[in-house]
PDB file of N, CA and C in Angstrom:
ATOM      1  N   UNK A   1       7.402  -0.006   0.596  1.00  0.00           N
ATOM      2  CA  UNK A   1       6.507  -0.181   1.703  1.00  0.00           C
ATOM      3  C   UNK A   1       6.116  -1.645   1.767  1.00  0.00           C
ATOM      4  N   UNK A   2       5.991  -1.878   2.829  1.00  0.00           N
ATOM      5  CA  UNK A   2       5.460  -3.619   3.028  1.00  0.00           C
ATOM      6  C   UNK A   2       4.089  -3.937   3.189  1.00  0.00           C
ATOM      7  N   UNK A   3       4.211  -5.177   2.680  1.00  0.00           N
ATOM      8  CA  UNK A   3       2.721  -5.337   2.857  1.00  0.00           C
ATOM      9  C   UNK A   3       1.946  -5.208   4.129  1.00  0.00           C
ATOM     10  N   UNK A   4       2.332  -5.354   5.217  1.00  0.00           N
ATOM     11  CA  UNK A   4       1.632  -5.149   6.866  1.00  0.00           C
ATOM     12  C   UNK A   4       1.702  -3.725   7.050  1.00  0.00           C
ATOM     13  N   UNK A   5       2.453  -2.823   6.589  1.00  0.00           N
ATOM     14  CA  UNK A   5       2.298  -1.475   6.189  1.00  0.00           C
ATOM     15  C   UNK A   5       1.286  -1.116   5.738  1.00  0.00           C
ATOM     16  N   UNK A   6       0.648  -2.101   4.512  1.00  0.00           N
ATOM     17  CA  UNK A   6      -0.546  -1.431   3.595  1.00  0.00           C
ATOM     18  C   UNK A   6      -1.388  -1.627   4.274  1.00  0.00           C
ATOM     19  N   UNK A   7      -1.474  -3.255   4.334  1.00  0.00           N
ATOM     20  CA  UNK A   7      -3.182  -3.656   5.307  1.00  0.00           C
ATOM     21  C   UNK A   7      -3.011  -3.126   6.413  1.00  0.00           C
ATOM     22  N   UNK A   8      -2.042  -2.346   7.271  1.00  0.00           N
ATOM     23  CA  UNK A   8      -3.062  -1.251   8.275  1.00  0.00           C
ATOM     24  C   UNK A   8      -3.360   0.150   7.727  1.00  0.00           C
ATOM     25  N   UNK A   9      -3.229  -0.024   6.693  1.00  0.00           N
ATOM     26  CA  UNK A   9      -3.774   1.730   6.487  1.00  0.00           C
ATOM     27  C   UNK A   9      -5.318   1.592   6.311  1.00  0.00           C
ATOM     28  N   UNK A  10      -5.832   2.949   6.376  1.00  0.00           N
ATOM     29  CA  UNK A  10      -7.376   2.994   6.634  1.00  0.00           C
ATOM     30  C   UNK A  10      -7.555   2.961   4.715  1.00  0.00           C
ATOM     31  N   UNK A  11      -9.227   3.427   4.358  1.00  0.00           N
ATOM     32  CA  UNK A  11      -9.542   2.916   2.862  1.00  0.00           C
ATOM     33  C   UNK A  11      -9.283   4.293   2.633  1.00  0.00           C
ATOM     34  N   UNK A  12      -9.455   5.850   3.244  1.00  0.00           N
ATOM     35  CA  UNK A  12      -8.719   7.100   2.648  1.00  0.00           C
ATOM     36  C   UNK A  12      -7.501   6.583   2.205  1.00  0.00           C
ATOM     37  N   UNK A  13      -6.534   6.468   3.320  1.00  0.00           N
ATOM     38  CA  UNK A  13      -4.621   6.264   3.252  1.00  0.00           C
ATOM     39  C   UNK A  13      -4.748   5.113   2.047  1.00  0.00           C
ATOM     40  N   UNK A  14      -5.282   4.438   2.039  1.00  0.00           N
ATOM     41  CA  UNK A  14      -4.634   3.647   0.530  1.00  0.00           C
ATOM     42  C   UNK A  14      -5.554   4.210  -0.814  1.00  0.00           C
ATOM     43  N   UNK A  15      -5.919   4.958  -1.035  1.00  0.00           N
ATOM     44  CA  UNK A  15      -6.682   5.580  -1.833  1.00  0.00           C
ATOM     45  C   UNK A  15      -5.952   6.682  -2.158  1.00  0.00           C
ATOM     46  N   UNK A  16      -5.431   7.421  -1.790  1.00  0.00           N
ATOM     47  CA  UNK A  16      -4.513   8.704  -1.182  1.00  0.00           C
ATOM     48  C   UNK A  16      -2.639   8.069  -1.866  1.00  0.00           C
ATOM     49  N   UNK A  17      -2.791   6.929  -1.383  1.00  0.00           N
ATOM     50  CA  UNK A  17      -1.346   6.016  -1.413  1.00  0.00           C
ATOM     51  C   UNK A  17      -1.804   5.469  -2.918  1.00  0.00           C
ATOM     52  N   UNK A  18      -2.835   5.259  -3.688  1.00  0.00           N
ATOM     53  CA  UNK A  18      -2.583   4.647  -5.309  1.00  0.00           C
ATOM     54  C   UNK A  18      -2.384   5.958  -5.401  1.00  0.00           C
ATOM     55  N   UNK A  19      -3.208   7.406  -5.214  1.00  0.00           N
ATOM     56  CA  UNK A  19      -3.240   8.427  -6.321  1.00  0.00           C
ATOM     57  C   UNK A  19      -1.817   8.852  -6.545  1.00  0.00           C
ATOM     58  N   UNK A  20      -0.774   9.224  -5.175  1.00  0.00           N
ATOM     59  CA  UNK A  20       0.402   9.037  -5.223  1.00  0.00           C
ATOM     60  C   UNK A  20       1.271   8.380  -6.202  1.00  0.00           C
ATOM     61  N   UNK A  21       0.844   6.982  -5.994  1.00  0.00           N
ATOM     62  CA  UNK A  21       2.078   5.880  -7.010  1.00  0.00           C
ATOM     63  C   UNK A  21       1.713   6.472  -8.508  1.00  0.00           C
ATOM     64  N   UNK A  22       0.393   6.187  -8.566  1.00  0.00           N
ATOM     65  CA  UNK A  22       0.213   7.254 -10.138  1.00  0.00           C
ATOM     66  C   UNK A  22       0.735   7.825 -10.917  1.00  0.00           C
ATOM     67  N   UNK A  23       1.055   8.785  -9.691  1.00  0.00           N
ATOM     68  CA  UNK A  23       1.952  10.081 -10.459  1.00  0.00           C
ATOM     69  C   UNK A  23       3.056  10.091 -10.590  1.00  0.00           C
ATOM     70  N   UNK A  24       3.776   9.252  -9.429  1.00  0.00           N
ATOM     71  CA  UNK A  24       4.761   8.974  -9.161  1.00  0.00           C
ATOM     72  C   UNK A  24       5.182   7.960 -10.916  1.00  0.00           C
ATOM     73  N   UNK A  25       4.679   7.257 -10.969  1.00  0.00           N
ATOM     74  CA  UNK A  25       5.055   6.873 -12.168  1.00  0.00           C
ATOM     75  C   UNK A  25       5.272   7.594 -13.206  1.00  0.00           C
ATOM     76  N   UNK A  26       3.526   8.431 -13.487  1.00  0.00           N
ATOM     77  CA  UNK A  26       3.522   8.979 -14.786  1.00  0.00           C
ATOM     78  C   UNK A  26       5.383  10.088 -14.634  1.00  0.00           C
ATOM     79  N   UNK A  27       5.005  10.507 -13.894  1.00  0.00           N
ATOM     80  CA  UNK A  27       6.291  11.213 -13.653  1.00  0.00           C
ATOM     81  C   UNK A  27       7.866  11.087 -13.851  1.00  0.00           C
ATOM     82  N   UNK A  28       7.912   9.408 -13.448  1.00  0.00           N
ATOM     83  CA  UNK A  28       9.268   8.539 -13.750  1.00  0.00           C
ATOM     84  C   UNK A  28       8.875   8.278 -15.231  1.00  0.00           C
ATOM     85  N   UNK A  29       8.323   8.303 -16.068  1.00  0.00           N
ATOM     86  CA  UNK A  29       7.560   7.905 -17.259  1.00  0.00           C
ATOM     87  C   UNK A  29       8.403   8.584 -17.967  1.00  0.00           C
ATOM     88  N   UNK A  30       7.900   9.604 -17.407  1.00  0.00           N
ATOM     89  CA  UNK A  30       7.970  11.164 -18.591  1.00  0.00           C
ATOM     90  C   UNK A  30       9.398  11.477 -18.304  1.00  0.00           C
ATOM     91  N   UNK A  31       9.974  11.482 -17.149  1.00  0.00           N
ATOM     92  CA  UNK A  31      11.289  11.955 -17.338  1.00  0.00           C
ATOM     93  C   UNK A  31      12.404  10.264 -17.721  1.00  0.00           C
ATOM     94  N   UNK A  32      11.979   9.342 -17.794  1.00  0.00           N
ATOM     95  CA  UNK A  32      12.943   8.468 -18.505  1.00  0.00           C
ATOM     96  C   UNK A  32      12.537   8.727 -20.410  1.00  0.00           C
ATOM     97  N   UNK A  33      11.911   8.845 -20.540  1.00  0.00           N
ATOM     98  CA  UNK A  33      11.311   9.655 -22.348  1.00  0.00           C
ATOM     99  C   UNK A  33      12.351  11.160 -22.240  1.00  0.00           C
ATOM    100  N   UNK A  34      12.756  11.740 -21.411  1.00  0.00           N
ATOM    101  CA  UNK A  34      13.662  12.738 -21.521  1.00  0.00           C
ATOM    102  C   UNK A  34      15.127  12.250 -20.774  1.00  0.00           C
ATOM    103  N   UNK A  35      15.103  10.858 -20.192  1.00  0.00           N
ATOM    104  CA  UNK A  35      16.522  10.242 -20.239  1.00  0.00           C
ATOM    105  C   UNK A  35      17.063  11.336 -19.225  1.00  0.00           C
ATOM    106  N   UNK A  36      16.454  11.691 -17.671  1.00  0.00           N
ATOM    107  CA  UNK A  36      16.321  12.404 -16.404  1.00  0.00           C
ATOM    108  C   UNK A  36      16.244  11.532 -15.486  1.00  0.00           C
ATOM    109  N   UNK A  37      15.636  10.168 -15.629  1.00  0.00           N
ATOM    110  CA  UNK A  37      15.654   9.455 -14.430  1.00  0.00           C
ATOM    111  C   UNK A  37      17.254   8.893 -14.003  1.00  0.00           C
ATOM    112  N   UNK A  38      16.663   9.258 -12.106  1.00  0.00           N
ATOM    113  CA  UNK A  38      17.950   8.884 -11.628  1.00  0.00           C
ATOM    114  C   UNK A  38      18.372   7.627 -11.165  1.00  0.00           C
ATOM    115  N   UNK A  39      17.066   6.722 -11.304  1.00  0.00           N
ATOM    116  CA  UNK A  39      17.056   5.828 -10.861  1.00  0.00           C
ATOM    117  C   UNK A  39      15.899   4.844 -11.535  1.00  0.00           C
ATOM    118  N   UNK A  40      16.456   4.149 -12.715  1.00  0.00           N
ATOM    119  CA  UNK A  40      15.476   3.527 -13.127  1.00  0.00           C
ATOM    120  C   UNK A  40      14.533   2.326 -12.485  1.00  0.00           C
ATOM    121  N   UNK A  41      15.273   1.662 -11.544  1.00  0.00           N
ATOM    122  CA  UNK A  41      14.898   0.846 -11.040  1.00  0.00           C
ATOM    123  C   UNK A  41      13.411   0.915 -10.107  1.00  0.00           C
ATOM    124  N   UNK A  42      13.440   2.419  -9.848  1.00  0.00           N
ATOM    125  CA  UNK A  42      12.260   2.349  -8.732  1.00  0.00           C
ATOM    126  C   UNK A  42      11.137   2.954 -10.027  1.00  0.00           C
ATOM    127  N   UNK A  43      10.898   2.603 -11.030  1.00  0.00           N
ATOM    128  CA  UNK A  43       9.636   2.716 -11.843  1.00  0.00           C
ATOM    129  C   UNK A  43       9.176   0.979 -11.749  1.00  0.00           C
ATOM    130  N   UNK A  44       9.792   0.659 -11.887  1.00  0.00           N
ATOM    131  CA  UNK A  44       9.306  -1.270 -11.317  1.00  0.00           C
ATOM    132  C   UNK A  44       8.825  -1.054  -9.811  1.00  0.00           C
ATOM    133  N   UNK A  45       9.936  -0.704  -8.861  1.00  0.00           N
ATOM    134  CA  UNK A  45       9.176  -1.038  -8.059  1.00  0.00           C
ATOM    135  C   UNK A  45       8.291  -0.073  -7.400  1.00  0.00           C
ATOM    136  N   UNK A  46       8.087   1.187  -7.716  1.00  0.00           N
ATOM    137  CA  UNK A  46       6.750   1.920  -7.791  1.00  0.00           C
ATOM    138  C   UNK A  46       5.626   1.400  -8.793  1.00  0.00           C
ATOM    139  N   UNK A  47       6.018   0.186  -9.721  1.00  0.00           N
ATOM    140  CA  UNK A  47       4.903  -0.271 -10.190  1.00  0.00           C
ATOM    141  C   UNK A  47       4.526  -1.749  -9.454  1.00  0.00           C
ATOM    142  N   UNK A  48       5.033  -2.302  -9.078  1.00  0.00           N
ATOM    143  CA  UNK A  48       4.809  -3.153  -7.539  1.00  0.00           C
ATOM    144  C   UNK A  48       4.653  -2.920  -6.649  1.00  0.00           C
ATOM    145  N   UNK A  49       4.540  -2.172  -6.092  1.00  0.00           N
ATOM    146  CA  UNK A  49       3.705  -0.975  -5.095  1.00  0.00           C
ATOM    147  C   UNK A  49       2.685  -0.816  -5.231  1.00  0.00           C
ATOM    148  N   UNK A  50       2.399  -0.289  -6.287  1.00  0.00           N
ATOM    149  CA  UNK A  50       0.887   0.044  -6.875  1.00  0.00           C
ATOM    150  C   UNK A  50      -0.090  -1.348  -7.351  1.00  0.00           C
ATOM    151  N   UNK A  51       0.526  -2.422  -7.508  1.00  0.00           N
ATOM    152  CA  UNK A  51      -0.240  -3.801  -7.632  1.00  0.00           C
ATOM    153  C   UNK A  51      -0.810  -4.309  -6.022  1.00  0.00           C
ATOM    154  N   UNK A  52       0.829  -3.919  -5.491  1.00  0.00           N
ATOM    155  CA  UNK A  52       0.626  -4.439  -3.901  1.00  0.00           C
ATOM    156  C   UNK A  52      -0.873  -3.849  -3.148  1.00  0.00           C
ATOM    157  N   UNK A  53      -1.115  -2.384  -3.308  1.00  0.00           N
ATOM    158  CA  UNK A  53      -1.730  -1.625  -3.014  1.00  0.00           C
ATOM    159  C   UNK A  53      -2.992  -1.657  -3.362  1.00  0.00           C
ATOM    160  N   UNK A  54      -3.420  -1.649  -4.727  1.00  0.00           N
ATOM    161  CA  UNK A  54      -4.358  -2.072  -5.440  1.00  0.00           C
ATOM    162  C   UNK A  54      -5.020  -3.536  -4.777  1.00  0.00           C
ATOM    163  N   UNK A  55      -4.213  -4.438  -5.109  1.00  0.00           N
ATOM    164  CA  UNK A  55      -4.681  -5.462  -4.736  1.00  0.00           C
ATOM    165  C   UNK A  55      -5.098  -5.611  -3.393  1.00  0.00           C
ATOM    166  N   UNK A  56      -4.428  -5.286  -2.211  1.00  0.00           N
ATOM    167  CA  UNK A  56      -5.476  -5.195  -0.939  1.00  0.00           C
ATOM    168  C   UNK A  56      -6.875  -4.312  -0.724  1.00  0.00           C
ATOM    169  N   UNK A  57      -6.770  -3.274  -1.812  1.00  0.00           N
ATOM    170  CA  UNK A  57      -7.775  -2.572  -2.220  1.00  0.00           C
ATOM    171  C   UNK A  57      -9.196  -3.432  -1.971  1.00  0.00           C
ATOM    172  N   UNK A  58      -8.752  -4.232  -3.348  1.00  0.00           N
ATOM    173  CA  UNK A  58      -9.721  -4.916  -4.302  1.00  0.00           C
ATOM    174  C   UNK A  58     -10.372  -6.018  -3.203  1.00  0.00           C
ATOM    175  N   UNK A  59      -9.294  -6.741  -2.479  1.00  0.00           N
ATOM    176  CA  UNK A  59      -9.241  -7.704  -1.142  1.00  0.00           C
ATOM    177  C   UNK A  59     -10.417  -7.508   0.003  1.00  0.00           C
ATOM    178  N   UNK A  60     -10.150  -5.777   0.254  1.00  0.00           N
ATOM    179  CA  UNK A  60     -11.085  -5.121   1.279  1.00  0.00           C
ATOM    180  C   UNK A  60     -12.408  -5.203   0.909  1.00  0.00           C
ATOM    181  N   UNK A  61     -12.674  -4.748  -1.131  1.00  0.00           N
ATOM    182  CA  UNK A  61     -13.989  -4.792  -1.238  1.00  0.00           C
ATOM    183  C   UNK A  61     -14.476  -5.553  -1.259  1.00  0.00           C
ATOM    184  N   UNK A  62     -13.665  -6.837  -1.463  1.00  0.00           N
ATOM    185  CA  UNK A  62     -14.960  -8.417  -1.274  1.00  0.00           C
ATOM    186  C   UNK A  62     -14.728  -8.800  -0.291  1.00  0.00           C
ATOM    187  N   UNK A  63     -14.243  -7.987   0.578  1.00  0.00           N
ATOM    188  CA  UNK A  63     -14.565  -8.880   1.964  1.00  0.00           C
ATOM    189  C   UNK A  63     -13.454 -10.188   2.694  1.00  0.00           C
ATOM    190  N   UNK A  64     -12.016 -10.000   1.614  1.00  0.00           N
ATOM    191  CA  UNK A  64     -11.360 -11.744   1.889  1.00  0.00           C
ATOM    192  C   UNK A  64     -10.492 -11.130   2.524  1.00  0.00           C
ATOM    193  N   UNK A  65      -9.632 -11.721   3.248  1.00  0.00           N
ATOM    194  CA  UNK A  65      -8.656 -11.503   3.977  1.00  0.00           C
ATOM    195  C   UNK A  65      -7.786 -12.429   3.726  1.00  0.00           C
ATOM    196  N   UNK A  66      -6.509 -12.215   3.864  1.00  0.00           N
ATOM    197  CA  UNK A  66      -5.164 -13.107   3.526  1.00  0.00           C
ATOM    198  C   UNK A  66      -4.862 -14.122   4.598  1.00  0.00           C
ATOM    199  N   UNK A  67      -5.301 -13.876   6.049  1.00  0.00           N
ATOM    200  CA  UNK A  67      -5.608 -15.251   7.041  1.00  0.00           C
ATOM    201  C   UNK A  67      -6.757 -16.473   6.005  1.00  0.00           C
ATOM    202  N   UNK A  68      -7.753 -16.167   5.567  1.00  0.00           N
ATOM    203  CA  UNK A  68      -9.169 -16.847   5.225  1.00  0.00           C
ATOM    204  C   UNK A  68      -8.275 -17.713   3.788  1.00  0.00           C
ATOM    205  N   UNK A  69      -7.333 -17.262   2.638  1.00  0.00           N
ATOM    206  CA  UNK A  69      -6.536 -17.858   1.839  1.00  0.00           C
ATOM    207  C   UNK A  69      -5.350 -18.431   2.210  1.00  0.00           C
ATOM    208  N   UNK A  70      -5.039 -18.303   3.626  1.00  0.00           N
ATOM    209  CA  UNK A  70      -3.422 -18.812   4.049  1.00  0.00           C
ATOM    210  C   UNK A  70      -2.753 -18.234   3.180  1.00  0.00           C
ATOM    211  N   UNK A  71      -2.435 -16.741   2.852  1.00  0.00           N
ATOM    212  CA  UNK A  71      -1.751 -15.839   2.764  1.00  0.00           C
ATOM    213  C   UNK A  71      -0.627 -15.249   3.867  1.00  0.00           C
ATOM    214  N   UNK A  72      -0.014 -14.255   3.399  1.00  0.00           N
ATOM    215  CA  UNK A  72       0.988 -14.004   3.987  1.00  0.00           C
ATOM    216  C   UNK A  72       0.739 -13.482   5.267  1.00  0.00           C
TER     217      UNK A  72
END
Protein backbone atom coordinates (compact mmCIF):
# COMPACT_ATOMS: atom_id res chain seq x y z
CA UNK A 1 0.00 0.00 0.00
CA UNK A 2 1.32 3.54 -0.61
CA UNK A 3 1.80 6.10 1.32
CA UNK A 4 -1.16 8.58 -0.21
CA UNK A 5 -3.17 5.41 0.35
CA UNK A 6 -2.48 5.63 4.13
CA UNK A 7 -2.77 9.42 4.75
CA UNK A 8 -6.30 9.23 3.31
CA UNK A 9 -7.56 6.72 5.48
CA UNK A 10 -9.68 7.90 8.42
CA UNK A 11 -7.95 7.24 12.36
CA UNK A 12 -10.57 3.88 12.61
CA UNK A 13 -9.07 2.51 8.91
CA UNK A 14 -5.50 2.91 10.07
CA UNK A 15 -6.05 1.54 13.44
CA UNK A 16 -8.03 -1.42 11.93
CA UNK A 17 -4.96 -1.45 9.11
CA UNK A 18 -1.94 -1.82 12.17
CA UNK A 19 -4.23 -4.51 13.97
CA UNK A 20 -4.22 -6.35 10.59
CA UNK A 21 -0.32 -6.04 9.78
CA UNK A 22 0.06 -7.52 13.37
CA UNK A 23 -1.23 -10.52 12.72
CA UNK A 24 -0.36 -10.66 9.55
CA UNK A 25 3.11 -10.92 10.75
CA UNK A 26 2.74 -12.81 13.90
CA UNK A 27 1.30 -15.25 11.46
CA UNK A 28 4.21 -15.12 8.72
CA UNK A 29 6.31 -15.53 12.04
CA UNK A 30 4.93 -18.61 13.12
CA UNK A 31 4.62 -20.32 9.92
CA UNK A 32 8.36 -19.47 8.70
CA UNK A 33 9.39 -21.31 12.50
CA UNK A 34 7.40 -24.24 10.73
CA UNK A 35 9.29 -23.48 7.28
CA UNK A 36 5.29 -22.89 5.53
CA UNK A 37 5.97 -19.56 4.32
CA UNK A 38 5.35 -19.02 0.75
CA UNK A 39 6.79 -16.09 0.43
CA UNK A 40 9.36 -14.82 2.60
CA UNK A 41 9.81 -11.66 1.31
CA UNK A 42 6.47 -10.07 2.25
CA UNK A 43 7.32 -10.46 6.23
CA UNK A 44 9.75 -7.33 5.44
CA UNK A 45 7.52 -5.78 3.63
CA UNK A 46 4.47 -6.31 5.90
CA UNK A 47 6.96 -5.04 8.38
CA UNK A 48 7.35 -1.72 6.33
CA UNK A 49 3.92 -1.36 6.12
CA UNK A 50 3.42 -1.40 9.57
CA UNK A 51 6.30 1.42 10.20
CA UNK A 52 4.71 3.25 7.17
CA UNK A 53 1.40 3.09 8.98
CA UNK A 54 2.41 3.60 12.41
CA UNK A 55 4.31 6.40 11.62
CA UNK A 56 1.50 8.57 10.00
CA UNK A 57 -0.30 7.41 13.04
CA UNK A 58 2.07 9.00 15.38
CA UNK A 59 2.26 12.20 12.60
CA UNK A 60 -1.68 12.68 13.05
CA UNK A 61 -1.26 12.78 16.89
CA UNK A 62 1.07 15.73 17.00
CA UNK A 63 -0.49 17.45 14.67
CA UNK A 64 2.61 17.59 11.70
CA UNK A 65 1.99 17.00 8.38
CA UNK A 66 4.51 15.95 5.64
CA UNK A 67 3.72 19.40 3.49
CA UNK A 68 4.89 21.50 7.06
CA UNK A 69 8.54 19.04 6.86
CA UNK A 70 8.82 19.10 2.93
CA UNK A 71 8.01 15.55 2.94
CA UNK A 72 6.78 13.44 0.41
Amino acid sequence: MKTTEVRSMSADELSGRIRELRQEIFNLRFRKSAEQVDNPVRIREARHELARTLTIQRERALGLSAEAEGGK
